[in-house]
Protein backbone atom coordinates (compact mmCIF):
# COMPACT_ATOMS: atom_id res chain seq x y z
CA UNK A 1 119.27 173.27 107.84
CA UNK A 2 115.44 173.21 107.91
CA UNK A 3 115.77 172.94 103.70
CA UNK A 4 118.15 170.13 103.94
CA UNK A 5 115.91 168.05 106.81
CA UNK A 6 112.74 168.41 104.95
CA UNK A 7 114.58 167.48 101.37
CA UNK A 8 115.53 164.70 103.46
CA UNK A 9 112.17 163.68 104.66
CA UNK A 10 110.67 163.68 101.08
CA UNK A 11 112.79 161.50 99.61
CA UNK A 12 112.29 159.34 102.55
CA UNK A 13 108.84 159.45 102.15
CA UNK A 14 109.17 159.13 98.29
CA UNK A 15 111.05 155.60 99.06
CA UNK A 16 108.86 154.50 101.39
CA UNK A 17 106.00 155.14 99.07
CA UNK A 18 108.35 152.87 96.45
CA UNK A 19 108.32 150.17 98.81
CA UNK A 20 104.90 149.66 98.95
CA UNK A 21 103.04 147.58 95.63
CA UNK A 22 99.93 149.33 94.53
CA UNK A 23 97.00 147.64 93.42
CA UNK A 24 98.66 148.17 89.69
CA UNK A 25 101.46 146.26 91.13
CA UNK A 26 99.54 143.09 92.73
CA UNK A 27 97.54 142.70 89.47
CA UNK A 28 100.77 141.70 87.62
CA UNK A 29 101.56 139.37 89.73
CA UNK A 30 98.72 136.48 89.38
CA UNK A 31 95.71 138.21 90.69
CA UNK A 32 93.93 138.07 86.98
CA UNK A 33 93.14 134.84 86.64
CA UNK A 34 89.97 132.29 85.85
CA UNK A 35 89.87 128.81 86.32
CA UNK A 36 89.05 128.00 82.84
CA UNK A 37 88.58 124.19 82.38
CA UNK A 38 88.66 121.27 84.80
CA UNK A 39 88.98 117.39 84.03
CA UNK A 40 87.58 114.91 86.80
CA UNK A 41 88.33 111.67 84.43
CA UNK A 42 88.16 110.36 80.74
CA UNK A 43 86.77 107.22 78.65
CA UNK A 44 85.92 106.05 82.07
CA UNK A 45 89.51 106.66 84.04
CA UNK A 46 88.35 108.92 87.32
CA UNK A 47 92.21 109.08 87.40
CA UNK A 48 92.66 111.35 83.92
CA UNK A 49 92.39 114.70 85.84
CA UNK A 50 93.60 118.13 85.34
CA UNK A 51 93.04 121.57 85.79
CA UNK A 52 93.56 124.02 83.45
CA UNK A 53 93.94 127.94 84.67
CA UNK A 54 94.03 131.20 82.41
CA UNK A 55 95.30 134.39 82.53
CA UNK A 56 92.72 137.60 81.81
CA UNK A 57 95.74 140.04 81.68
CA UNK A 58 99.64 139.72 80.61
CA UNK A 59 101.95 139.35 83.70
CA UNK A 60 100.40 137.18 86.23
CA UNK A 61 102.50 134.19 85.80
CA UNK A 62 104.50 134.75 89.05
CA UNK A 63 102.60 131.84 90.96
CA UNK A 64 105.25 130.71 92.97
CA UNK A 65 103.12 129.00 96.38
CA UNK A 66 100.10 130.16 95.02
CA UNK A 67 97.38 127.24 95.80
CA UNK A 68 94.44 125.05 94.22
CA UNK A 69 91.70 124.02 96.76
CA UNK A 70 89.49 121.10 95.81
CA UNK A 71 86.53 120.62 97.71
CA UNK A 72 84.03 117.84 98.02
CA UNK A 73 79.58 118.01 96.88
CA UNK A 74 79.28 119.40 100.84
CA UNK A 75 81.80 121.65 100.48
CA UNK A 76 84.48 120.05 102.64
CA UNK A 77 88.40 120.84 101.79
CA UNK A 78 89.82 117.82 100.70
CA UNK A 79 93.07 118.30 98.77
CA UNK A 80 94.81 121.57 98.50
CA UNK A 81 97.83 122.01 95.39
CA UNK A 82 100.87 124.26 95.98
CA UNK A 83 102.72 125.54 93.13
CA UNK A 84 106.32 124.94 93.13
CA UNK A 85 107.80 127.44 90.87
CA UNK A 86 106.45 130.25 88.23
CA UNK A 87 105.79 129.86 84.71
CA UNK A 88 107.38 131.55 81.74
CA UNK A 89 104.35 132.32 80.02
CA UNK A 90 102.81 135.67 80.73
CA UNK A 91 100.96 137.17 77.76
CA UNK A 92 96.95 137.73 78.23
CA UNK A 93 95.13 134.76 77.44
CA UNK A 94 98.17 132.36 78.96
CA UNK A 95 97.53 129.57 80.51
CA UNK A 96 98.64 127.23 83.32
CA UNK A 97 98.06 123.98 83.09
CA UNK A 98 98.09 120.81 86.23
CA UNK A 99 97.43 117.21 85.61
CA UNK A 100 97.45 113.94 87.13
CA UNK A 101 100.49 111.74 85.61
CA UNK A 102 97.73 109.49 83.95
CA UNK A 103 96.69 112.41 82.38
CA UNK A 104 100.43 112.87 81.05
CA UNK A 105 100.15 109.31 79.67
CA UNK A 106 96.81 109.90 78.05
CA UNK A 107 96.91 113.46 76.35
CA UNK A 108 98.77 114.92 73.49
CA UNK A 109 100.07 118.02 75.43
CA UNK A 110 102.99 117.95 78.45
CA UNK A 111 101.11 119.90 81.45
CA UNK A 112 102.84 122.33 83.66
CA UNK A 113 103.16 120.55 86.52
CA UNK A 114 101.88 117.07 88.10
CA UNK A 115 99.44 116.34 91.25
CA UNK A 116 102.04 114.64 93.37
CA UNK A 117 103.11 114.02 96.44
CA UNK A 118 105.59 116.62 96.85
CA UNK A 119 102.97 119.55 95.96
CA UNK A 120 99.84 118.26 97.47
CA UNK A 121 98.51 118.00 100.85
CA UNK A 122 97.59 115.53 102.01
CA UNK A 123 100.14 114.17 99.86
CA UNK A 124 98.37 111.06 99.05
CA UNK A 125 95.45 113.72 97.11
CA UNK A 126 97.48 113.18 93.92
CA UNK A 127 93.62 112.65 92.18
CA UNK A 128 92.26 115.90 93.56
CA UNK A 129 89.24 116.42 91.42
CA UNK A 130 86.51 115.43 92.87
CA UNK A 131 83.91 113.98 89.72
CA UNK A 132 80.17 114.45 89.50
CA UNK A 133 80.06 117.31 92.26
CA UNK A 134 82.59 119.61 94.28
CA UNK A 135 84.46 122.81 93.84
CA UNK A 136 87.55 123.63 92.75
CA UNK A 137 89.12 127.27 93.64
CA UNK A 138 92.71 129.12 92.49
CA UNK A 139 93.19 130.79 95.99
CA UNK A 140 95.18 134.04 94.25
CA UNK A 141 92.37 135.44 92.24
CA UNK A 142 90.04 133.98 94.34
CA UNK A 143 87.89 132.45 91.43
CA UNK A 144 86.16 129.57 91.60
CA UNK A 145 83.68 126.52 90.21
CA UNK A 146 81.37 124.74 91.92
CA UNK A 147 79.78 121.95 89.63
CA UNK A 148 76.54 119.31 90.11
CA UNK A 149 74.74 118.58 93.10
CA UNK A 150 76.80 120.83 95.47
CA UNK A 151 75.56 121.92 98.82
CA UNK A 152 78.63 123.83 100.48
CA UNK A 153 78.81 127.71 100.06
CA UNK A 154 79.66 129.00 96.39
CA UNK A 155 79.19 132.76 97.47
CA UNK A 156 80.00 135.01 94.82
CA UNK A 157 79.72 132.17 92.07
CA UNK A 158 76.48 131.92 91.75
CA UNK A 159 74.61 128.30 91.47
CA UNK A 160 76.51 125.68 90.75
CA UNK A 161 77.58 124.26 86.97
CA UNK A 162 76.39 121.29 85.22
CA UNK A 163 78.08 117.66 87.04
CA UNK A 164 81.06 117.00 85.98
CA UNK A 165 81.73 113.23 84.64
CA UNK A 166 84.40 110.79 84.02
CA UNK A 167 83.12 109.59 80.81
CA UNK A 168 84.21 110.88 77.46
CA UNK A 169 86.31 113.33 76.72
CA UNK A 170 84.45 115.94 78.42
CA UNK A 171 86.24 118.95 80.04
CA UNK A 172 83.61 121.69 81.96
CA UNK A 173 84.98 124.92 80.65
CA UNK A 174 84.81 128.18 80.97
CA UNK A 175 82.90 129.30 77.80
CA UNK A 176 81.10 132.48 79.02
CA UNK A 177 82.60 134.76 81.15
CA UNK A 178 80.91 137.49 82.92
CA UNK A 179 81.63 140.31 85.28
CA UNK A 180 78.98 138.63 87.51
CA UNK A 181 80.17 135.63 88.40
CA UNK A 182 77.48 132.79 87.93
CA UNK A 183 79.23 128.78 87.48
CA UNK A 184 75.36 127.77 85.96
CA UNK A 185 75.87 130.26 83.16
CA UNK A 186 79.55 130.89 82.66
CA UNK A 187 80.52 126.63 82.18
CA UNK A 188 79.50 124.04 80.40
CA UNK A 189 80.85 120.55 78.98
CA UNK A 190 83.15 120.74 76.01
CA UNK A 191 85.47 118.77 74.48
CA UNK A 192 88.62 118.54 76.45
CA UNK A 193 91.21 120.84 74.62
CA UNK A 194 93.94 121.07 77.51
CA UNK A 195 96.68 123.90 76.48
CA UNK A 196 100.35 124.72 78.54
CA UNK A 197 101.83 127.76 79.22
CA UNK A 198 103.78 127.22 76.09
CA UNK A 199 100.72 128.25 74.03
CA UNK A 200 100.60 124.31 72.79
CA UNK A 201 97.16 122.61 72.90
CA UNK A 202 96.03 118.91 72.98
CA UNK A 203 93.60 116.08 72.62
CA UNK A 204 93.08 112.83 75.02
CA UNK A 205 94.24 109.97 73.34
CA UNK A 206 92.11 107.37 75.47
CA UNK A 207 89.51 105.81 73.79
CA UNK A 208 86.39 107.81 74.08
CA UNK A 209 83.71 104.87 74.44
CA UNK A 210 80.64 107.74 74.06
CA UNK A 211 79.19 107.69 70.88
CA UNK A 212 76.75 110.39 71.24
CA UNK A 213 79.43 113.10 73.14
CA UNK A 214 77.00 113.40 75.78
CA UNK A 215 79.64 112.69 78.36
CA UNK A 216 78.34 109.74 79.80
CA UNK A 217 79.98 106.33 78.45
CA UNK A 218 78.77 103.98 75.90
CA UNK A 219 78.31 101.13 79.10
CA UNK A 220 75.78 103.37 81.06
CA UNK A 221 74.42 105.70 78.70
CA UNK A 222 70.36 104.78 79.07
CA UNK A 223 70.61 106.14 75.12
CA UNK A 224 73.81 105.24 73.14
CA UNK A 225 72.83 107.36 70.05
CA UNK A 226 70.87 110.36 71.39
CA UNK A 227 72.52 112.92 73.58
CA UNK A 228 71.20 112.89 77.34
CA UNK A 229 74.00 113.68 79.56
CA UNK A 230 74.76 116.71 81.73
CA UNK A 231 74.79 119.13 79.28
CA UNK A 232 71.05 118.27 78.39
CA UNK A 233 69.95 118.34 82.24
CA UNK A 234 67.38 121.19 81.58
CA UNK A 235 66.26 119.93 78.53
CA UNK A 236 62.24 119.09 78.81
CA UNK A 237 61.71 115.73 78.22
CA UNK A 238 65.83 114.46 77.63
CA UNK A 239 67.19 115.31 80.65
CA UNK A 240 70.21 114.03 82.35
CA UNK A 241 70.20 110.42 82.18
CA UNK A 242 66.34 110.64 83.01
CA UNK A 243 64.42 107.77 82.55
CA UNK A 244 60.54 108.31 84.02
CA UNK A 245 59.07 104.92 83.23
CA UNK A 246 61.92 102.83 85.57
CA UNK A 247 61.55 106.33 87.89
CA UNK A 248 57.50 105.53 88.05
CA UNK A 249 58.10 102.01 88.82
CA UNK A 250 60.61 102.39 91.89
CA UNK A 251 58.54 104.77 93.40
CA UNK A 252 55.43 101.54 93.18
CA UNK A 253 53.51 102.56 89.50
CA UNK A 254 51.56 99.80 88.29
CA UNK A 255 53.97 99.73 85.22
CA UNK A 256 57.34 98.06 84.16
CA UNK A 257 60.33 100.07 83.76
CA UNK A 258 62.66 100.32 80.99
CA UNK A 259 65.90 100.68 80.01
CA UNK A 260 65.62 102.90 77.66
CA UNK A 261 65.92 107.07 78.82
CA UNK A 262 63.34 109.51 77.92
CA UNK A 263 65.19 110.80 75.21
CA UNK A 264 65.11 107.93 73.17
CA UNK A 265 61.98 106.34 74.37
CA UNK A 266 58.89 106.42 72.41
CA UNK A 267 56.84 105.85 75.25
CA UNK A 268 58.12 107.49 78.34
CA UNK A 269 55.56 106.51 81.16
CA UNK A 270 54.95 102.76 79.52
CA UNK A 271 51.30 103.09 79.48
CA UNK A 272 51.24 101.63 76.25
CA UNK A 273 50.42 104.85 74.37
CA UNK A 274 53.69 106.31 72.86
CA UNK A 275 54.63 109.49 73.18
CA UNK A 276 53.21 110.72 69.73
CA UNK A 277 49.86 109.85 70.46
CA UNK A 278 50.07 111.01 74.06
CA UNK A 279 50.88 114.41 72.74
CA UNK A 280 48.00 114.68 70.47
CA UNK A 281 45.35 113.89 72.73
CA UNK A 282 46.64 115.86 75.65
CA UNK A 283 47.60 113.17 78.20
CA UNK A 284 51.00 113.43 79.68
CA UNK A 285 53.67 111.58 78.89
CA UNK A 286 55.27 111.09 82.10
CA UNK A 287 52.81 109.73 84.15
CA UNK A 288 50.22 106.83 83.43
CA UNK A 289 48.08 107.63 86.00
CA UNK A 290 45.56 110.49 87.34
CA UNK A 291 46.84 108.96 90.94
CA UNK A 292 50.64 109.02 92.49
CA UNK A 293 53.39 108.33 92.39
CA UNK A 294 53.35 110.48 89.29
CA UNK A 295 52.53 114.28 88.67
CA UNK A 296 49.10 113.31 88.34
CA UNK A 297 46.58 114.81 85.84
CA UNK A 298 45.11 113.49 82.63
CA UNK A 299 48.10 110.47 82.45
CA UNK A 300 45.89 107.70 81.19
CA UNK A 301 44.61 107.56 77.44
CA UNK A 302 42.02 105.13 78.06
CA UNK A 303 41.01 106.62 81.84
CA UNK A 304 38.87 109.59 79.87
CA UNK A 305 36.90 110.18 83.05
CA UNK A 306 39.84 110.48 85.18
CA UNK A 307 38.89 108.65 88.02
CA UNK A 308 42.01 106.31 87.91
CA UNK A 309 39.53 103.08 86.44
CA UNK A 310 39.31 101.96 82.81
CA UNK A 311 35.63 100.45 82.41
CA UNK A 312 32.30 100.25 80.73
CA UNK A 313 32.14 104.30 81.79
CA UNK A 314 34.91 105.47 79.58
CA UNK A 315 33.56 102.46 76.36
CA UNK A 316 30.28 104.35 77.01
CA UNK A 317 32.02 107.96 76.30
CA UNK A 318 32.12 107.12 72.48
CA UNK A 319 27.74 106.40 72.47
CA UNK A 320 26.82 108.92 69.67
CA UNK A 321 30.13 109.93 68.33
CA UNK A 322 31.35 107.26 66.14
CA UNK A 323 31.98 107.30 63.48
CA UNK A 324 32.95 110.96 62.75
CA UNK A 325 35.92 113.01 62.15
CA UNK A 326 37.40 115.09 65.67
CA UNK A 327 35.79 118.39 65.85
CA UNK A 328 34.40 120.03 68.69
CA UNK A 329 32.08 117.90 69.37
CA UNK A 330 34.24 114.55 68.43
CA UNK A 331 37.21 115.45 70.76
CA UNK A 332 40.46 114.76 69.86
CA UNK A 333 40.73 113.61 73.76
CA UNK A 334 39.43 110.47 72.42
CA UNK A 335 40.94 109.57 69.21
CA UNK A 336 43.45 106.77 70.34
CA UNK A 337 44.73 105.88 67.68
CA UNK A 338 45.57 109.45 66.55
CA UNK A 339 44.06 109.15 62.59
CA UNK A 340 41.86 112.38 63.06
CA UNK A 341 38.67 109.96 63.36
CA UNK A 342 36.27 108.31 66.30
CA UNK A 343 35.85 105.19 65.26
CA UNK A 344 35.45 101.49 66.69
CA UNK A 345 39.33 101.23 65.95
CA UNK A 346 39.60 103.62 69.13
CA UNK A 347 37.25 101.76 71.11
CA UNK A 348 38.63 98.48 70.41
CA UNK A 349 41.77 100.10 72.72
CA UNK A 350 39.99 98.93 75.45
CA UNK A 351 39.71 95.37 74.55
CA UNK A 352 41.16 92.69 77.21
CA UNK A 353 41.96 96.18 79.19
CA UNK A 354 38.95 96.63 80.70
CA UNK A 355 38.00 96.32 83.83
CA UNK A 356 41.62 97.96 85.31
CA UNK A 357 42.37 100.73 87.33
CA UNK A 358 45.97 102.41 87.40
CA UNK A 359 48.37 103.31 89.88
């Protein structure tokens, strides 16, 4: 009797055991997954949207109820997706792929499923990406992107990725994947190459209206030709969008702003020195004074004794040296018109300029 009651526990026991997944077991399920690329609008549409999930192991395409938060720049929930069914699809590398139905009308490739109504709450958050800045989370692998100027928690993520725009056909993607989550270093823009769970990938067929692929359209890119959207945010002197000159004059410079961004302006602080020369003789280009609002500092080509005035002083600088090649004695500091020689070419700079201080 005692054999036959402890036979009886163990395969009790042993079914019990059955009955509960493993950690082996959850992982096929929809636990391995990355948000891979998200859409917040094309050629100018906010309303082109879609988000694009993808599998980092074969079997985790049961995603029945499984949710998509959306979050706004403070980090505030503001849509939330439901899946309404699984996919078919379950080899590594799969992917899952949601859209907005103007998305569906302006893409090459049939997504997954559709923002609407029926799946998203509140059900009028059928445009749940939120553009320039936000977060966007699959809630069963817990993985997430947070993108531009957010200020909500990101913990575990890392600093947020570049802002994401509505211009172009520019999809922030997941091109650098790391153990050690980091959004800054794992995403950037790309071209928008949305793929289904059938394996099928596709193009957006609206017009792109950004000649330069920086992401930011042809009617408020600040330079049509030269890159200097989001992707070039850390680049010295392009920047995103950046434009010092009209920046120097908002904040009260004694100059007139431009149109024209740094990254195709020859001279960035419109001091009338371009950038070339500004270079060469060691004043900064992105300030045209020693004084505010600017970073300050040697700013002003014709200021040589940095005391934010233009006069007889600075004229007075050249006694003695000119003419003569720069050397050490004939500093380059004072060559103006950048030909290698002090001459009265340089001095005549200061003709009809003089008396003037900056500011």
């Amino acid at each position: 009797m005692k054999f036959v009651f402890w036979v009886t526990v163990g395969l009790l026991t042993l079914a019990a055991a059955a009955m509960i997944p493993s950690d082996r077991d959850a992982d096929a399920i929809f636990h391995l997954m990355r948000v891979h690329a998200v859409v917040g609008g094309a050629g100018g549409n906010a309303n082109i949207q879609y988000v694009e999930l993808r599998m980092t192991a074969a079997g985790q395409n049961i995603v029945n109820g499984q949710l998509i938060r959306f979050y706004d720049a403070g980090g505030n929930l503001t849509a939330t997706f439901t899946f309404p069914s699984n996919v078919a699809g379950a080899a590594n590398g799969s992917s899952i792929l949601v859209g907005t139905s103007e998305f569906g009308t302006n893409s090459t490739v049939a997504a997954d499923f559709t923002f609407m109504a029926s799946n998203m709450s509140p059900t009028t958050a059928t445009h749940p990406v939120n553009a320039g800045a936000g977060r966007v989370c699959f809630v069963g692998s817990a993985d997430c992107v947070a993108y531009g100027n957010f200020t909500g928690s990101n913990a575990g993520f890392g600093s947020p990725a570049e802002r994401l725009p509505s211009d172009g056909h520019c999809a922030l993607t997941l091109t650098a994947p790391t153990g050690v989550h980091n959004n800054l270093t794992e995403y950037s823009l790309e071209t928008a190459a949305p793929r289904n769970n059938a394996g099928t990938s596709g193009t957006l067929t609206i017009a792109e209206n950004d000649d330069d692929d920086d992401c930011v359209g042809n009617g408020t890119d600040n330079c049509i030709s030269t890159p200097n959207g989001p992707d070039e945010a850390s680049t010295a002197g392009v920047g995103d969008q950046t434009n010092t000159d009209q920046a120097l004059a908002n904040a009260g410079a004694s100059i007139t702003g431009d149109a024209f961004g740094n990254a195709c302006d020859t001279d960035d602080d419109n001091d009338t020195f371009s950038d070339v020369v500004e270079t060469a003789i060691g004043t900064t280009v992105l300030d045209n004074c020693i004084g505010g609002p600017g970073p300050n500092g040697d700013a002003w080509p014709l200021d040589n004794t940095m005391n934010g005035v233009a006069n007889v002083t600075d004229v007075s600088t050249y006694k003695g040296k000119i003419p003569a090649a720069v050397d050490e004695t004939h500093p380059k500091r004072l060559d103006l018109d950048n030909n290698g020689v002090l001459n009265v070419t340089d001095v005549n700079k200061y003709k009809g300029k003089i008396p003037a201080a900056c500011g």
